[in-house]
Protein backbone atom coordinates (compact mmCIF):
# COMPACT_ATOMS: atom_id res chain seq x y z
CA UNK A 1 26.16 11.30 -38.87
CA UNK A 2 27.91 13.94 -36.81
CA UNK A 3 27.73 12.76 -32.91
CA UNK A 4 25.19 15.10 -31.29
CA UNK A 5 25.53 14.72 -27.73
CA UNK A 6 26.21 17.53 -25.61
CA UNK A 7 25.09 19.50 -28.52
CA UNK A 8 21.21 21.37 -28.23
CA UNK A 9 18.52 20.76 -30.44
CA UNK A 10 16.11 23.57 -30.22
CA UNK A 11 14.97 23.07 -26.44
CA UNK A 12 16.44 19.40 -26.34
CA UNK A 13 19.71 18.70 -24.83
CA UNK A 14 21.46 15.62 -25.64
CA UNK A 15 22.87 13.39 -23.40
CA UNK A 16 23.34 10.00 -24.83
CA UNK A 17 22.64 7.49 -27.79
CA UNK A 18 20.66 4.96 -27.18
CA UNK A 19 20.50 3.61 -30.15
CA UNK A 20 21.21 3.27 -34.03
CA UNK A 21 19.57 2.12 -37.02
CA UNK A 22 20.04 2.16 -40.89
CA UNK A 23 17.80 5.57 -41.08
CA UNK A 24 18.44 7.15 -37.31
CA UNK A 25 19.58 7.26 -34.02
CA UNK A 26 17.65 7.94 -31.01
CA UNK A 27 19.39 9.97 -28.18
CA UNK A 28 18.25 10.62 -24.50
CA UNK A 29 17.94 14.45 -24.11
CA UNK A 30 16.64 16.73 -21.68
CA UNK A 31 14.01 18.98 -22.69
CA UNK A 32 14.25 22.11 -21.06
CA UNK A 33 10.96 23.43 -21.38
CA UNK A 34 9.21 20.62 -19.77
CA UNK A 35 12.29 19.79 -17.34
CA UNK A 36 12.19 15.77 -17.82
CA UNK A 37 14.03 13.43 -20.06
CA UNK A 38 12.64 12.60 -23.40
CA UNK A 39 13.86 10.29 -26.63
CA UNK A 40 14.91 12.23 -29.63
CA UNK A 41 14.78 10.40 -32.92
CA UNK A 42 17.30 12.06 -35.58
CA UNK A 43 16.65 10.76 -39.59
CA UNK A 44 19.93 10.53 -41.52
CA UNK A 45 18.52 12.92 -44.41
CA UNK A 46 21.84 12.46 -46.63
CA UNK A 47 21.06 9.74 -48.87
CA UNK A 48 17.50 9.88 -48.59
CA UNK A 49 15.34 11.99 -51.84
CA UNK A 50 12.44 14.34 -50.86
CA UNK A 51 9.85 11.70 -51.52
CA UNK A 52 11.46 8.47 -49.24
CA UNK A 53 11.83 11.33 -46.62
CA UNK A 54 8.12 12.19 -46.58
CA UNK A 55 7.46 8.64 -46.39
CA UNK A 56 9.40 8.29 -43.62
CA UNK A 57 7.95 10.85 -41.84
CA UNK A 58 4.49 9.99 -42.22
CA UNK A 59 5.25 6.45 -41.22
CA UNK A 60 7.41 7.73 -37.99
CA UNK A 61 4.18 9.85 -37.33
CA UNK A 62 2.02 6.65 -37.67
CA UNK A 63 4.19 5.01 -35.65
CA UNK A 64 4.51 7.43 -33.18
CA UNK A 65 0.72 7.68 -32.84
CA UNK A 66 -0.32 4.18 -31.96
CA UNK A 67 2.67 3.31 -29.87
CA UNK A 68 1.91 6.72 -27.28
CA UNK A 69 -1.63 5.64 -27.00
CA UNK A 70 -2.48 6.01 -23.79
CA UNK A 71 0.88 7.35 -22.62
CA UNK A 72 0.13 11.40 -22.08
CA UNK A 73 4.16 12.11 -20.55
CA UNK A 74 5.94 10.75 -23.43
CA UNK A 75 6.83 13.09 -26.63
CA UNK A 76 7.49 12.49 -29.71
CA UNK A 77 10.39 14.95 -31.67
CA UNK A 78 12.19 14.06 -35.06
CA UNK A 79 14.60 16.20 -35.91
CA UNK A 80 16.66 15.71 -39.62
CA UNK A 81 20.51 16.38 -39.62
């Protein structure tokens, strides 16, 4: 995966990786419409076929769902590279 930080993502800027698994890596960014720090999660698309990456996106978005409960200033973004 190509290293992303310094590099934009639509109105996230990255800053650093803090972390990496088999399917993505989650960077701290800035978001500059909301002026805060945020977690971006980018899916390695490059081995994956059309129907393991839906799956992975709807399970992300599961994910995603129950773990914010509750938590109204954190944001979840997935980005594919």
């Amino acid at each position: 995966m190509t290293n992303l930080i310094g590099q934009s993502l639509g109105r996230y800027h990255i800053l650093e990786q803090l972390g990496e698994g088999g399917m993505a890596t989650v960077y701290k960014a800035f978001d500059t419409r909301l002026e805060t720090d945020v977690a971006v999660k980018v899916i390695r698309t490059e081995n994956l076929t059309l129907g393991t990456m839906e799956r992975a996106l709807k399970r992300f978005e599961r994910g995603l769902s129950g773990s914010l409960h509750g938590i109204p200033h954190i944001w979840g973004c997935l980005f594919s590279v």
